[in-house]
C-alpha atoms as a PDB file:
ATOM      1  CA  UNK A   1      80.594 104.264 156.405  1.00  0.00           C
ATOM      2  CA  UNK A   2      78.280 101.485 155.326  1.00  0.00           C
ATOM      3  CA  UNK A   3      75.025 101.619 153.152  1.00  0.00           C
ATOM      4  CA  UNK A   4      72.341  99.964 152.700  1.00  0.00           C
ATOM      5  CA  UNK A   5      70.515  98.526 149.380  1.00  0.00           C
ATOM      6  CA  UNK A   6      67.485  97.116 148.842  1.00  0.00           C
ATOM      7  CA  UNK A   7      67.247  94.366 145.813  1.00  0.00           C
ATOM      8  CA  UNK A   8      64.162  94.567 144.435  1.00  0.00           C
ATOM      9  CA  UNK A   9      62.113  92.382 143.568  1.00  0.00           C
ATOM     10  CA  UNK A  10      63.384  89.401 146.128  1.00  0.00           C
ATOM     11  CA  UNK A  11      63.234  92.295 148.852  1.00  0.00           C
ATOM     12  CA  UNK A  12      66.370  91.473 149.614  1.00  0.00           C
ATOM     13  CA  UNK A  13      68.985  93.981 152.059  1.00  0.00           C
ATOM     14  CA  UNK A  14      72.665  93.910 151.138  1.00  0.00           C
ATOM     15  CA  UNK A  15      74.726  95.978 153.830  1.00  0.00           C
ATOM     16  CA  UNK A  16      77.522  97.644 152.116  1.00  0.00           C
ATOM     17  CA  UNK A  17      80.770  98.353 153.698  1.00  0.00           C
ATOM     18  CA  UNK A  18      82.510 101.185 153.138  1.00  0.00           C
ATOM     19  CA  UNK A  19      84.942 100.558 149.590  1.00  0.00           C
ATOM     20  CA  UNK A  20      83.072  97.453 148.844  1.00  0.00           C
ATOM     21  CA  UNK A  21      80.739  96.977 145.704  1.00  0.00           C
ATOM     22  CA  UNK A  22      77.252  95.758 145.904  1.00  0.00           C
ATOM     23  CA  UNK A  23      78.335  92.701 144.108  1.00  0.00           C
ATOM     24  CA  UNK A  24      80.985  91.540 146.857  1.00  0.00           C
ATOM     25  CA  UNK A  25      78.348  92.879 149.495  1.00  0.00           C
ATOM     26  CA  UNK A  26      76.078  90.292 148.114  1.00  0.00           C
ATOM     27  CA  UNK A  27      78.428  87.850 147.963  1.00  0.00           C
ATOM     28  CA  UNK A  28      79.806  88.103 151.033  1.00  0.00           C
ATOM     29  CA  UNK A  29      76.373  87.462 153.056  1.00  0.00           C
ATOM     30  CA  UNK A  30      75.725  84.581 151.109  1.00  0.00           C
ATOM     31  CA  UNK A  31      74.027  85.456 147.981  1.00  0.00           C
ATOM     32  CA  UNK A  32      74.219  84.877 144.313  1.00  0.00           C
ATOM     33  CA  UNK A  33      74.612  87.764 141.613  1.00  0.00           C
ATOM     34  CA  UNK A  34      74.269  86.880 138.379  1.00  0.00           C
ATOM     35  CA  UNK A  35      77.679  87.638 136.407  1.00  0.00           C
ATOM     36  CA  UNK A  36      79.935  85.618 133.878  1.00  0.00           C
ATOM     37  CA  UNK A  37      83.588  88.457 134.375  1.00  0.00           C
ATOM     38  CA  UNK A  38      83.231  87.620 138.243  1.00  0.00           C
ATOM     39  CA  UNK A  39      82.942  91.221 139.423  1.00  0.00           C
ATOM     40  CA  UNK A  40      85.850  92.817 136.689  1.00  0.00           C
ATOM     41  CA  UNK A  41      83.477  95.326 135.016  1.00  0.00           C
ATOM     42  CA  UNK A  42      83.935  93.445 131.930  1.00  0.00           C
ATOM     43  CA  UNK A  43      80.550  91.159 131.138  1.00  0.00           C
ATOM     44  CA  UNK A  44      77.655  94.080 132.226  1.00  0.00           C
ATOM     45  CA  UNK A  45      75.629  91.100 133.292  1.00  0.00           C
ATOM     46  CA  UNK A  46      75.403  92.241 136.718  1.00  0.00           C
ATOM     47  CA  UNK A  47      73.873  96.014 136.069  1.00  0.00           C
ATOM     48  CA  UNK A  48      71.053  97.054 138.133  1.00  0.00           C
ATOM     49  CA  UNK A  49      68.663  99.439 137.911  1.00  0.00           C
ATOM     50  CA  UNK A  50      68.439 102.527 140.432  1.00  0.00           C
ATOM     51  CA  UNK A  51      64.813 103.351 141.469  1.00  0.00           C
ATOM     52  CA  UNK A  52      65.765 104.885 144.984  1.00  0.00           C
ATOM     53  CA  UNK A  53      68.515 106.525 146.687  1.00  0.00           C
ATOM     54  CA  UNK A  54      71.102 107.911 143.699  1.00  0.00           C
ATOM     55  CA  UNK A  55      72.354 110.835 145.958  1.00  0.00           C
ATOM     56  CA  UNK A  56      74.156 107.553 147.884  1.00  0.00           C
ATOM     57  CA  UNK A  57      75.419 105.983 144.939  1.00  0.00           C
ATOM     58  CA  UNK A  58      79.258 106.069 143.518  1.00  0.00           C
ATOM     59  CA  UNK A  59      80.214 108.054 140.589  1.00  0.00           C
ATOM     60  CA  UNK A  60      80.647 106.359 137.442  1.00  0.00           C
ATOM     61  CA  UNK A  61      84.460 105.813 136.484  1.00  0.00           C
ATOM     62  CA  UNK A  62      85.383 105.191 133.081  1.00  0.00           C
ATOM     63  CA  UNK A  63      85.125 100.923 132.387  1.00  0.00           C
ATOM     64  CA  UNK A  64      81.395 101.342 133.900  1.00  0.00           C
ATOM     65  CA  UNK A  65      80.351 104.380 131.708  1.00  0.00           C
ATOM     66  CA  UNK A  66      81.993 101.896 129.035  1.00  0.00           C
ATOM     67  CA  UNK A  67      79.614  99.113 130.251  1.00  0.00           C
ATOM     68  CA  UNK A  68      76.217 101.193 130.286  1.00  0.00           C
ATOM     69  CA  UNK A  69      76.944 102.740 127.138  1.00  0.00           C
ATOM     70  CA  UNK A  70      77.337  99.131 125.367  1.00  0.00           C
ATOM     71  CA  UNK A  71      74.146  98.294 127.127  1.00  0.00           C
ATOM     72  CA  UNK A  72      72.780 100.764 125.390  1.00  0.00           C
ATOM     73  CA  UNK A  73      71.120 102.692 128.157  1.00  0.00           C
ATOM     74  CA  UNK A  74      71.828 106.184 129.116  1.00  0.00           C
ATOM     75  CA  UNK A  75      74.467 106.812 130.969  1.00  0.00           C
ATOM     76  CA  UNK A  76      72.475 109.297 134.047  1.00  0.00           C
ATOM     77  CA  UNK A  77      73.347 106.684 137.374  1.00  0.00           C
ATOM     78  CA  UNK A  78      70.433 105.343 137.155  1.00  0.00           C
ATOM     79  CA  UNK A  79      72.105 101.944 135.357  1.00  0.00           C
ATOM     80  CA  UNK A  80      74.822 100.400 137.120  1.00  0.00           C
ATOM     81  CA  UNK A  81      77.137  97.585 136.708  1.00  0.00           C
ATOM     82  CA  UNK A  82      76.874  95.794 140.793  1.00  0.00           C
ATOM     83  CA  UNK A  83      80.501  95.556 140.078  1.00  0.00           C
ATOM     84  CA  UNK A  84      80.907  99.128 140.126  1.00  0.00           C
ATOM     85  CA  UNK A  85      78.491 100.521 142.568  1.00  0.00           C
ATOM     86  CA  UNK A  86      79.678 101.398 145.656  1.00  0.00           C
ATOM     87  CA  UNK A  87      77.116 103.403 148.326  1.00  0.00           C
ATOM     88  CA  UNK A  88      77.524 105.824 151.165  1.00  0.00           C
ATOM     89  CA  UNK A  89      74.220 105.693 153.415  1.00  0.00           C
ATOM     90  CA  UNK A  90      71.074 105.140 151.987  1.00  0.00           C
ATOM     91  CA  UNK A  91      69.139 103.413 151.705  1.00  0.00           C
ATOM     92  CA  UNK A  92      69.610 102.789 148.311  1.00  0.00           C
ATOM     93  CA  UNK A  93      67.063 101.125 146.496  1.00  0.00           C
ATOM     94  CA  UNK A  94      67.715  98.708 142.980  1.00  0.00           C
ATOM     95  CA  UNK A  95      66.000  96.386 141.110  1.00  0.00           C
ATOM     96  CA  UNK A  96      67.560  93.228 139.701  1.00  0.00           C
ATOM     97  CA  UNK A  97      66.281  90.003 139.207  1.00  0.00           C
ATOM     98  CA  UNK A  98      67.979  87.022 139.382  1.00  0.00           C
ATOM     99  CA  UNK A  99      69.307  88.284 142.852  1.00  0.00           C
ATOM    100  CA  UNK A 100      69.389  84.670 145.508  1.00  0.00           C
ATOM    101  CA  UNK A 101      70.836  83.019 148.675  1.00  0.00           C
ATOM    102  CA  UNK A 102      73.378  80.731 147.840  1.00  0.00           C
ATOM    103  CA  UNK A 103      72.824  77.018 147.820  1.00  0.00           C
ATOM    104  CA  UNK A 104      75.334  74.548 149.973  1.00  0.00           C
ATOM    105  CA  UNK A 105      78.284  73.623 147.804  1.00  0.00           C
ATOM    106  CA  UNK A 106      77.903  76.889 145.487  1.00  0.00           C
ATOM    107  CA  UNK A 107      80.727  79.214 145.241  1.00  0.00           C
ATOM    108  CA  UNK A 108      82.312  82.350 144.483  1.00  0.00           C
ATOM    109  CA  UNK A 109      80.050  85.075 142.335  1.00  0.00           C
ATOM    110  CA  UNK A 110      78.009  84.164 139.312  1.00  0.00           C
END
């Protein structure tokens, strides 16, 4: 099953497929996410916020709860680490800036 997210406030649509996190969503249709770890659930650089859609949203395992807590925001779904989320349906609707198509010559995520 695929979802759909929203990345506020470029307005831009990531289509999820089904196991995938938002992060390799993103990066796989071309976009950059801002993260130093690359996508291990170690940095928290990539969390977004949830403003729409958290019935669609992952659980939280373990290393993410980890992550929010450190970021010192509660830990209620509505922060997640892009690394982490996956989505079932949707839409699902996140804010996080920094969010951009990928220049030629750029690679991987960060």
């Amino acid at each position: 099953m695929t979802g759909t997210v929203v990345v506020q406030p470029a307005g831009v649509e990531i289509v999820v497929e089904d196991g995938e996190s938002l992060m390799r969503a993103a990066e796989r249709l071309g976009y950059r996410w801002p993260t130093i770890c690359g996508g291990q659930g170690t940095c928290r650089t990539c969390f977004v916020q949830v403003d729409e859609g958290l019935a669609h949203c992952s659980g939280i395992g373990g290393l993410e709860r980890e992550g929010i807590a450190a970021l010192r925001r509660p830990v209620d779904g509505r922060t997640r680490l892009a690394c982490q989320l996956r989505v079932t349906g949707g839409p699902v609707t996140v804010t996080r800036r920094g969010v951009r198509r990928r220049t030629e010559g750029e690679q991987g995520v960060g």
